[in-house]
Protein backbone atom coordinates (compact mmCIF):
# COMPACT_ATOMS: atom_id res chain seq x y z
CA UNK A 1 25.77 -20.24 -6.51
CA UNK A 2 23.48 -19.29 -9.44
CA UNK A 3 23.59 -15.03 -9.99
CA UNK A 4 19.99 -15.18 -9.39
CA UNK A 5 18.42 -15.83 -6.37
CA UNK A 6 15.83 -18.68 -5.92
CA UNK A 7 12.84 -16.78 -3.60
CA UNK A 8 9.63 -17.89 -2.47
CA UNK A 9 7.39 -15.18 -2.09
CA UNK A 10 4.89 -16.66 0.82
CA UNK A 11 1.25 -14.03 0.38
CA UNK A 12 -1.12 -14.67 3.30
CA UNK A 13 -3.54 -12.12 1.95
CA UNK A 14 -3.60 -9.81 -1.02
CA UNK A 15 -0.48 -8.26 -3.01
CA UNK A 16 -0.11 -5.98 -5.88
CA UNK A 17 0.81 -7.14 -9.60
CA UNK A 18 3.45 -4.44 -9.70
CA UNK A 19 5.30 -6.43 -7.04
CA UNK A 20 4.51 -9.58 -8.75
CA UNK A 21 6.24 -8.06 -11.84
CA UNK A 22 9.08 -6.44 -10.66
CA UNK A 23 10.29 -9.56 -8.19
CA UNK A 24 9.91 -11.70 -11.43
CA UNK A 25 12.40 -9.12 -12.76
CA UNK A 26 15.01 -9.90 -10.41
CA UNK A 27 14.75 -13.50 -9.50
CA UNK A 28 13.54 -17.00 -9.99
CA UNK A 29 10.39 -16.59 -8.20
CA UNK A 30 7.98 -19.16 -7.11
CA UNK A 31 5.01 -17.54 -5.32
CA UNK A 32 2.71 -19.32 -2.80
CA UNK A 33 -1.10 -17.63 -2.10
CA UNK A 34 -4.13 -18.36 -0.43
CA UNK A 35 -6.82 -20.17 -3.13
CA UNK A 36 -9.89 -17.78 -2.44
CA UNK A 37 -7.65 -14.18 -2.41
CA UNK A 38 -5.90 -14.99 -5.32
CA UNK A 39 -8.57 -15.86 -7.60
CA UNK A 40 -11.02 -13.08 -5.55
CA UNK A 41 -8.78 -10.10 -5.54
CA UNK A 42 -8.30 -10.34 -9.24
CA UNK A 43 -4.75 -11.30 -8.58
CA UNK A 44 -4.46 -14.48 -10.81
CA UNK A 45 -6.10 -13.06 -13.71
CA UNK A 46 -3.48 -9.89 -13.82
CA UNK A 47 -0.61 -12.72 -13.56
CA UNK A 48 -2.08 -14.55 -16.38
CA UNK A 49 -2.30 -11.52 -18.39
CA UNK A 50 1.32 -10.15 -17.46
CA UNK A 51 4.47 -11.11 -18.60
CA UNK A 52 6.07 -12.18 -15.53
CA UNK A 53 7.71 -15.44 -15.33
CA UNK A 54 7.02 -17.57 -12.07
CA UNK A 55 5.35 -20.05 -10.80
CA UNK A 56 2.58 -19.89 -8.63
CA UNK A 57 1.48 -22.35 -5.68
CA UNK A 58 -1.97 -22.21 -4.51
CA UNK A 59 -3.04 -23.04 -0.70
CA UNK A 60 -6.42 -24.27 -0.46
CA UNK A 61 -8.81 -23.54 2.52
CA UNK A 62 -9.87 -20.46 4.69
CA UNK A 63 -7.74 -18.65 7.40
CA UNK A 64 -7.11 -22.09 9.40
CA UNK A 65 -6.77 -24.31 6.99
CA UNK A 66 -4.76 -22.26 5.08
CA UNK A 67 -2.47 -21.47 8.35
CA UNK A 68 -2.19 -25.55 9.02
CA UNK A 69 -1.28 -26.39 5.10
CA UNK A 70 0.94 -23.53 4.64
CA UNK A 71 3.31 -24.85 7.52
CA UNK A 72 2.87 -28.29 5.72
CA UNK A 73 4.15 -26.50 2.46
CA UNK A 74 6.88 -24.41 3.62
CA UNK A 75 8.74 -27.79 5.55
CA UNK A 76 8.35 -29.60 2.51
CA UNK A 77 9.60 -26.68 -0.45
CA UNK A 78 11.97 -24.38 1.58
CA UNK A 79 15.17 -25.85 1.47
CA UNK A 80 14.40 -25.83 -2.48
CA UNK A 81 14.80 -22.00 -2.08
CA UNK A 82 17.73 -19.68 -1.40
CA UNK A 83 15.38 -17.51 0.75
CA UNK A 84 12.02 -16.96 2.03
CA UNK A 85 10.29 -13.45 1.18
CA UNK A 86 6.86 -12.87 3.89
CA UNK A 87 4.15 -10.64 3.10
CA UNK A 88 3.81 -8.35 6.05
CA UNK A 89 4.54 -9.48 10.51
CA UNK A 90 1.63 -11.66 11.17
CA UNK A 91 -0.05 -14.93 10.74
CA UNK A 92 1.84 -15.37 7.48
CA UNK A 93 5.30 -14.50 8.32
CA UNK A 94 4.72 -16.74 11.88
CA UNK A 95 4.93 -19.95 9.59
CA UNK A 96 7.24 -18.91 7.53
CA UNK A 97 10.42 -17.51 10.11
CA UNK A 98 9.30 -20.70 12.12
CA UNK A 99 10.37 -22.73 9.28
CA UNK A 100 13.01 -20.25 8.35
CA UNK A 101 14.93 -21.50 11.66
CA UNK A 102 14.06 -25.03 11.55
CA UNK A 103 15.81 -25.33 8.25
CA UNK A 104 18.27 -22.63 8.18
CA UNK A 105 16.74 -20.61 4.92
CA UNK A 106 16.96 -17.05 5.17
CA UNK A 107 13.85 -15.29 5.66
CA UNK A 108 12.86 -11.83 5.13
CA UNK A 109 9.45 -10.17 6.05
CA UNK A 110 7.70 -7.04 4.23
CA UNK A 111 6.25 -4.81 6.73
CA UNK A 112 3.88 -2.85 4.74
CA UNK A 113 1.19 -1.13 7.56
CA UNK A 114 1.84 -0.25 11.26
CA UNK A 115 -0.21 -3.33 12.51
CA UNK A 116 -0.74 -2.46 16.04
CA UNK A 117 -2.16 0.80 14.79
CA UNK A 118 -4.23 -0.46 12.85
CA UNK A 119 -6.27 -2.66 14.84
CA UNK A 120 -6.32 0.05 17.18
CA UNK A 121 -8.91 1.66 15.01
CA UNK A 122 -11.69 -1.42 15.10
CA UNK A 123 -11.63 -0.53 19.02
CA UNK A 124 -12.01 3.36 17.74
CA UNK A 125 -14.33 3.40 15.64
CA UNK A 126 -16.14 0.07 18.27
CA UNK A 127 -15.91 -2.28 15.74
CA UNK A 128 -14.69 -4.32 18.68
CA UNK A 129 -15.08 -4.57 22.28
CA UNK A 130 -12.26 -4.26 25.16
CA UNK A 131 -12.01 -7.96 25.33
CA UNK A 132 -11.38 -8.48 21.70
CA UNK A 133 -9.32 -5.90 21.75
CA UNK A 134 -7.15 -6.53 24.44
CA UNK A 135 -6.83 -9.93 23.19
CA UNK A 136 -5.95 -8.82 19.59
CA UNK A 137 -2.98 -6.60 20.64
CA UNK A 138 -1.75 -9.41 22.68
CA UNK A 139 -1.83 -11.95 19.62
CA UNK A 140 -0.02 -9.10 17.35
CA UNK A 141 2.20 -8.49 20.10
CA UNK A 142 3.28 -11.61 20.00
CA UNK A 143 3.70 -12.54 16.26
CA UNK A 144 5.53 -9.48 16.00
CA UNK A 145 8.27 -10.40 18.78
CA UNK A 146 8.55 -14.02 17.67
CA UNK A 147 8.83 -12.82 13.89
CA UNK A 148 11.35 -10.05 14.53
CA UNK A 149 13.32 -12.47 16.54
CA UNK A 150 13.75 -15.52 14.21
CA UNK A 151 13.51 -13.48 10.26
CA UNK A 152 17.19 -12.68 8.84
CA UNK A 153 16.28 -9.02 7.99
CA UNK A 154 13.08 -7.46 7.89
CA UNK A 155 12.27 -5.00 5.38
CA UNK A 156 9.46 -2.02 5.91
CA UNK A 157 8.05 0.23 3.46
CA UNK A 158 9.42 3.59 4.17
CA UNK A 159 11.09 4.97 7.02
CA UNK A 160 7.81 5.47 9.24
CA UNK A 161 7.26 1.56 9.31
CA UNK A 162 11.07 0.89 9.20
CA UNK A 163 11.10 2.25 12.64
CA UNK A 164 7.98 0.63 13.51
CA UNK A 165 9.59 -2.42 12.64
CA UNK A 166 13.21 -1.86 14.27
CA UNK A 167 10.87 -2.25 18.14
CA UNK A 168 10.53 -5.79 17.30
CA UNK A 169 13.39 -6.67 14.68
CA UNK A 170 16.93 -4.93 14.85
CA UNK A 171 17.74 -5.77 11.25
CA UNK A 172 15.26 -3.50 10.02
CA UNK A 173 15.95 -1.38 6.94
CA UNK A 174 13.67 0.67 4.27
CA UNK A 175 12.20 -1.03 1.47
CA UNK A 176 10.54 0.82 -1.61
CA UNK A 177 7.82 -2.38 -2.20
CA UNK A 178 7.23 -1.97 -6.39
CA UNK A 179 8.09 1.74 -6.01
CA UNK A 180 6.58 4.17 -8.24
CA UNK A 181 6.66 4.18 -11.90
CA UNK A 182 7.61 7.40 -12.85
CA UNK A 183 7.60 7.19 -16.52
CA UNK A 184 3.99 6.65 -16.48
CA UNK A 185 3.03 8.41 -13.36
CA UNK A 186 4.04 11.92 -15.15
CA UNK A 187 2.48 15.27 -14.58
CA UNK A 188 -0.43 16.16 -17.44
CA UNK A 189 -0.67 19.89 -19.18
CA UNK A 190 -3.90 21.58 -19.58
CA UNK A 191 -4.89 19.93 -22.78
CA UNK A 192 -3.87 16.23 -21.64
CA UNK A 193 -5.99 16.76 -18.41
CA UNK A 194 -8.90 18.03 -20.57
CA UNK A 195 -8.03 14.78 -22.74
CA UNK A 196 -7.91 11.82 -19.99
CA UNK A 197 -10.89 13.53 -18.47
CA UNK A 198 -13.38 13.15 -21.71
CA UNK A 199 -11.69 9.00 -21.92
CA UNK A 200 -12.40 8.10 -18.31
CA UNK A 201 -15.57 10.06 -18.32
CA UNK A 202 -14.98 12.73 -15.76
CA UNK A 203 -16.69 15.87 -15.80
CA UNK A 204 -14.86 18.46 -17.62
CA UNK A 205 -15.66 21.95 -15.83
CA UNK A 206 -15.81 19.95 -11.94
CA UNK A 207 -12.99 20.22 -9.43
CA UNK A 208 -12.14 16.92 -9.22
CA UNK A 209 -10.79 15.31 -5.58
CA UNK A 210 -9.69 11.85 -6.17
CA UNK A 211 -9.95 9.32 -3.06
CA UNK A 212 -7.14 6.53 -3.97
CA UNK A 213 -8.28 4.36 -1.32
CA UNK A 214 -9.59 1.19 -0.39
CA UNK A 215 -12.53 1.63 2.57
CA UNK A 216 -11.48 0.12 5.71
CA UNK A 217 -11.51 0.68 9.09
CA UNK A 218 -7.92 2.46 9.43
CA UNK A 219 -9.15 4.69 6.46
CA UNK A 220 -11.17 7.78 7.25
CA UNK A 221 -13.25 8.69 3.99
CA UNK A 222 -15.67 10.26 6.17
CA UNK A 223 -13.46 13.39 6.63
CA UNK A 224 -12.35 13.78 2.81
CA UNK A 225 -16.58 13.88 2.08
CA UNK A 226 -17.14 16.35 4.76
CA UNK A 227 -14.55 18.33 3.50
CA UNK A 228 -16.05 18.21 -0.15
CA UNK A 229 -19.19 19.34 1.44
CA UNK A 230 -17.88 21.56 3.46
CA UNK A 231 -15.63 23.32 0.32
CA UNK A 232 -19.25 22.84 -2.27
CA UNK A 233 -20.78 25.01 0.70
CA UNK A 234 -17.98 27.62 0.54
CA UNK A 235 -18.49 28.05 -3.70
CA UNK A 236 -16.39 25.83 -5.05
CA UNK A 237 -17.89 23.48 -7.63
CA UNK A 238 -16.16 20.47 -6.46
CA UNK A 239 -16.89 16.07 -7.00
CA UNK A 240 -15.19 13.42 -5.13
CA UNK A 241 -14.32 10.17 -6.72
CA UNK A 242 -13.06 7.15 -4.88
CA UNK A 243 -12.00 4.00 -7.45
CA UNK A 244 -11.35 0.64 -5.50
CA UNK A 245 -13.12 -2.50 -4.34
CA UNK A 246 -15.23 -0.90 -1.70
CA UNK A 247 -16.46 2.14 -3.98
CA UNK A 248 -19.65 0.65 -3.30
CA UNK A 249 -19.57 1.23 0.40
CA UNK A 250 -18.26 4.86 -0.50
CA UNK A 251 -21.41 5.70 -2.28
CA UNK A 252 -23.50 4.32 1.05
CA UNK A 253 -21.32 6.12 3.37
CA UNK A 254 -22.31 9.43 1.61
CA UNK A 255 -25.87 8.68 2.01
CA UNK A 256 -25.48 7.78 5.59
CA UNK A 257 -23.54 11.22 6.11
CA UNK A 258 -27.22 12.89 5.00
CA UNK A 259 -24.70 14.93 2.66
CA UNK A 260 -26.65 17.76 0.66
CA UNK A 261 -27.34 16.36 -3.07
CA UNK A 262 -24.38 13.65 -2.50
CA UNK A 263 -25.86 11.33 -5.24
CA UNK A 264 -24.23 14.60 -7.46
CA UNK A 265 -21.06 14.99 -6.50
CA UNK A 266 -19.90 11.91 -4.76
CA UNK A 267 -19.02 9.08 -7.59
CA UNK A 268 -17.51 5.57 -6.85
CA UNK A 269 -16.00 3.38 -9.67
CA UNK A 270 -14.65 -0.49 -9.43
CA UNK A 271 -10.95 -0.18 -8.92
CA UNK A 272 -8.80 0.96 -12.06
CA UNK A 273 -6.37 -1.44 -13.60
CA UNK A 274 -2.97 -0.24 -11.47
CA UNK A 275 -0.53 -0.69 -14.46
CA UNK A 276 -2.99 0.67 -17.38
CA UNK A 277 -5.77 3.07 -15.75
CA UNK A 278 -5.17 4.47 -12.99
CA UNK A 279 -2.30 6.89 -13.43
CA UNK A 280 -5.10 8.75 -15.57
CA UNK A 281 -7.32 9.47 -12.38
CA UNK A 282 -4.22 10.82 -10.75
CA UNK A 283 -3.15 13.04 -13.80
CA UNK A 284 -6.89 14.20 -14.57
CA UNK A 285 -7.59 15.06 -11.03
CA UNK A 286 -7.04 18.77 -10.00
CA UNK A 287 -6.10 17.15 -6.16
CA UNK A 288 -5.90 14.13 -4.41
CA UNK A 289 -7.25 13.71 -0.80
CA UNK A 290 -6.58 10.81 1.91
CA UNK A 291 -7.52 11.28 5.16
CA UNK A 292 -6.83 8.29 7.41
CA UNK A 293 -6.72 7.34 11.13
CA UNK A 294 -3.47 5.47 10.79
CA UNK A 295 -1.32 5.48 7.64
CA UNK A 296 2.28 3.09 6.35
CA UNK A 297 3.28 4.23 3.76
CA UNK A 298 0.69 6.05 1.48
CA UNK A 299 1.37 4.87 -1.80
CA UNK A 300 -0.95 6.82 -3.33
CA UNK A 301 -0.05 10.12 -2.06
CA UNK A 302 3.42 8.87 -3.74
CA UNK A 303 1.84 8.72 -6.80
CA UNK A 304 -0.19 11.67 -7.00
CA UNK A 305 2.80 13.81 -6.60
CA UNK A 306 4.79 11.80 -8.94
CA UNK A 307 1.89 13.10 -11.55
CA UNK A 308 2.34 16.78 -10.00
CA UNK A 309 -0.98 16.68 -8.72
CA UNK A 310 -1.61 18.60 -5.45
CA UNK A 311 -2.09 16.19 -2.43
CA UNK A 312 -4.13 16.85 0.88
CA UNK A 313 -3.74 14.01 3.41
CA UNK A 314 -3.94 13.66 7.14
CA UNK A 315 -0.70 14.47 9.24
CA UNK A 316 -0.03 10.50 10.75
CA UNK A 317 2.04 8.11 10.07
CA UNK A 318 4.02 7.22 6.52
CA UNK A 319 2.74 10.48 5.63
CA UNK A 320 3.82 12.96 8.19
CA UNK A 321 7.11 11.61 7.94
CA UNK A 322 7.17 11.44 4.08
CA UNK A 323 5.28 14.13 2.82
CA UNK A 324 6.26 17.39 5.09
CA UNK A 325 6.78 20.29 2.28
CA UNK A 326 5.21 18.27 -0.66
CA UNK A 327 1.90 17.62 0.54
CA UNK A 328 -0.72 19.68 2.61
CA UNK A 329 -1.27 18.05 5.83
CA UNK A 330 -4.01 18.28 8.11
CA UNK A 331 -4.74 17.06 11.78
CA UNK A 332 -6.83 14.06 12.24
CA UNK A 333 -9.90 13.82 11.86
CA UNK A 334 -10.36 17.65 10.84
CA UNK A 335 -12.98 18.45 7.60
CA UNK A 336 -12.76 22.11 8.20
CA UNK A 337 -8.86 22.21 7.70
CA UNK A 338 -9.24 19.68 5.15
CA UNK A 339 -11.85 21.92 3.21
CA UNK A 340 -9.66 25.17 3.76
CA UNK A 341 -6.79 23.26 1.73
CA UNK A 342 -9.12 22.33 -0.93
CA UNK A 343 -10.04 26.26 -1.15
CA UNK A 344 -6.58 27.37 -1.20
CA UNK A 345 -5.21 24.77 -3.66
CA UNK A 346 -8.44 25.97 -5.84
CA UNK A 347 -7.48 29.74 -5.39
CA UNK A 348 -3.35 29.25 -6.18
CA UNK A 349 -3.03 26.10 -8.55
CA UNK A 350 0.24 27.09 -9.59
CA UNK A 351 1.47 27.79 -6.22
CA UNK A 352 -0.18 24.42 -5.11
CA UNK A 353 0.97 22.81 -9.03
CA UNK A 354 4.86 23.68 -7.81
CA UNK A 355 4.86 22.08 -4.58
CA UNK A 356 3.81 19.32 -6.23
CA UNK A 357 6.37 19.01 -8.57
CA UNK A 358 9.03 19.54 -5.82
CA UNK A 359 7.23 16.62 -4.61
CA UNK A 360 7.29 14.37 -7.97
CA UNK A 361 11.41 15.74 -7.95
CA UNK A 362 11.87 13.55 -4.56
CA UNK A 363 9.39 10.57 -5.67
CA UNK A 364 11.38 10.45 -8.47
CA UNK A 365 14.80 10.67 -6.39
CA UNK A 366 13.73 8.35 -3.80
CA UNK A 367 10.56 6.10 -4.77
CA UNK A 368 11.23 5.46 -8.04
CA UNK A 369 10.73 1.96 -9.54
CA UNK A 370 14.24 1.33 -10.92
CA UNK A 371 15.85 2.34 -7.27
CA UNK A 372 12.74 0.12 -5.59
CA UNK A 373 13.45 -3.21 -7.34
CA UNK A 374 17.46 -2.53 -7.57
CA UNK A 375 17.47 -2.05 -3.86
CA UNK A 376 15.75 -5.23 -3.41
CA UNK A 377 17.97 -6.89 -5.81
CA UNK A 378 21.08 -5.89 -3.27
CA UNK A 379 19.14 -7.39 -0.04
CA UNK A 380 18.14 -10.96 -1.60
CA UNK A 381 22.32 -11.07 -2.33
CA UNK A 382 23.45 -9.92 0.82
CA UNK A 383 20.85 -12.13 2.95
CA UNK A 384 21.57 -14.96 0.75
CA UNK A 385 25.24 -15.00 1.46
CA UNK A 386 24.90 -14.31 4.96
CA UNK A 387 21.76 -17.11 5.12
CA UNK A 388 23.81 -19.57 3.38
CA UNK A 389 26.95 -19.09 5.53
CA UNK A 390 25.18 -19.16 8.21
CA UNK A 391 23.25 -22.60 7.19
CA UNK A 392 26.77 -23.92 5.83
CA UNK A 393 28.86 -23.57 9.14
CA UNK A 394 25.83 -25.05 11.18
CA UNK A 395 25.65 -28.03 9.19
């Protein structure tokens, strides 16, 4: 048995380059994606420009055809493979535990959101109707039985989702995803903030609320510019930046809000590169907000505090669980509390500064790349011995 595993990484939608990187790190890695979110997401031209070594198989065709030939693919390449690694507990993962058990490869699956909650909030915010929504649960329902029954050992980011996952699959454990890199991720002093915030063009003299988020429908952006309002009403000099995809959609939101003089204090940005830029919106920022309806994991609340940077998020989920004493938390859906944070954290930065870095002490302790990727090193051993064994005394 070679020391390093053989894994196909199977992507049904987008994943990060950090992941990419880091599972390059600690195995042969062959990674099969969909054709029109790898090129789309920007994916394939941070591979090209990394130095990870792999090998990447691209799936032609839109969610069908891409759910039809990906079965195809997986019968024909898994037995090449010492395991199977799934991106997240749906459509993806279906095809690949299915063929997991038809050809006795170990399979693991990466829960990375709550996806029952999720969907949940198209019905809340009546981006569906009853029907669909009815029917939707069902479907996720189902993958979600089928895939906890037949994977080897499902892994979930953080323990929030790890107990999601453990309704559905018993061999459920934590898993760090690309963890964060604290090295980089570092707290800034007064003069470095100063610094980042004249290169990446932030205003100097502003408090600065950073929205680390993409704009979706679990996501609640709406709160975090209320708040702003809100706080700019109250005295405090305050902008709100969101950098991602949907930044675009961020700006419009604002206007549909009928915010007072949004077009000068609400700014939106394409999102940063995530291994060269954006740990300088983090360290320049004076706090960094997410207010959501449902919430995994929260990597970039992780983050933030990992720079010392005071965090204000919404009390659900990954982060309730995660962040109680390093972050401020605030119920859902609640500007007012939200703004009152943003006040206080103005009014007591070193107070607020400290928790932070109690925060950044356990990021550090328990998030940290090195334990992330190590961790995962450990599970693709032990589920390839047990796998194999258990492929070796069937045959």
């Amino acid at each position: 048995m070679n020391a390093i595993p053989k894994v196909l990484f199977f992507v049904e939608g987008y994943t990060d380059i950090r992941f990419v990187t880091g599972l390059s790190e600690i195995c042969d890695l062959t990674m099969a994606v969909p054709g029109r979110t790898y090129q789309a997401s920007g994916l394939a031209d941070r591979v090209k420009a990394s130095d990870a070594s792999l090998h990447v198989d691209v799936i032609r065709g839109g969610r069908l055809r891409f759910q039809i030939a990906s079965l195809f693919y997986l019968l024909k390449h898994a037995r090449e493979f010492d395991l199977i690694l799934c991106q997240e507990f749906l459509r993806g993962a279906f095809n690949g535990t299915l063929v997991g058990a038809l050809t006795n490869t170990p399979v693991i699956t990466y829960m990375g959101i709550a996806p029952l909650e999720y969907f949940r909030c198209r019905r809340e915010r009546r981006q569906i109707g009853p029907l669909k929504a009815w029917l939707g649960e069902s479907v996720i329902r189902f993958l979600m039985t089928v895939n906890g029954k037949l994977a080897t050992r499902c892994l979930a980011m953080g323990p929030y989702l790890r107990d999601v996952a453990a309704q559905y699959c018993p061999r459920s454990s934590v898993g760090l995803y690309y963890g964060v890199d604290t090295e980089t991720f570092c707290p800034a002093t007064d003069e470095e903030r100063a610094a980042l915030r004249r290169k990446r063009d932030l205003p100097l003299d502003k408090f600065i609320i950073f929205l680390s988020s993409r704009i979706s429908h679990e996501k609640d952006p709406e709160t975090v510019l209320r708040a702003t309002a809100l706080a700019r009403k109250k005295g405090l000099d305050a902008v709100v930046i969101n950098l991602g995809g949907g930044y675009k959609d961020f700006l419009k939101l604002a206007g549909e809000l009928h915010l007072e003089n949004a077009d000068q204090w609400v700014l939106g940005r394409p999102a940063a590169h995530p291994v060269t830029e954006v740990m300088d919106y983090f360290r320049a920022a004076d706090v960094m907000a997410l207010a959501s309806l449902a919430e995994g994991a929260a990597y970039s609340t992780l983050e933030a505090l990992s720079c010392g940077t005071p965090v204000v998020c919404t009390a659900v989920g990954g982060m309730l669980v995660q962040l109680s004493g390093y972050a401020r938390l605030t119920p859902r859906r609640d500007p007012e509390a939200m703004c009152n944070e943003f006040l206080w954290i103005a009014s007591h930065r070193e107070e607020a500064r400290q928790e932070a870095l109690r925060g950044r002490d356990y990021i550090v302790r328990e998030w940290n790349r090195k334990k992330a990727f190590a961790d995962l090193a450990s599970v693709f051993q032990e589920t390839r011995r047990d796998g194999r064994g258990v492929a070796e005394e069937t045959a």
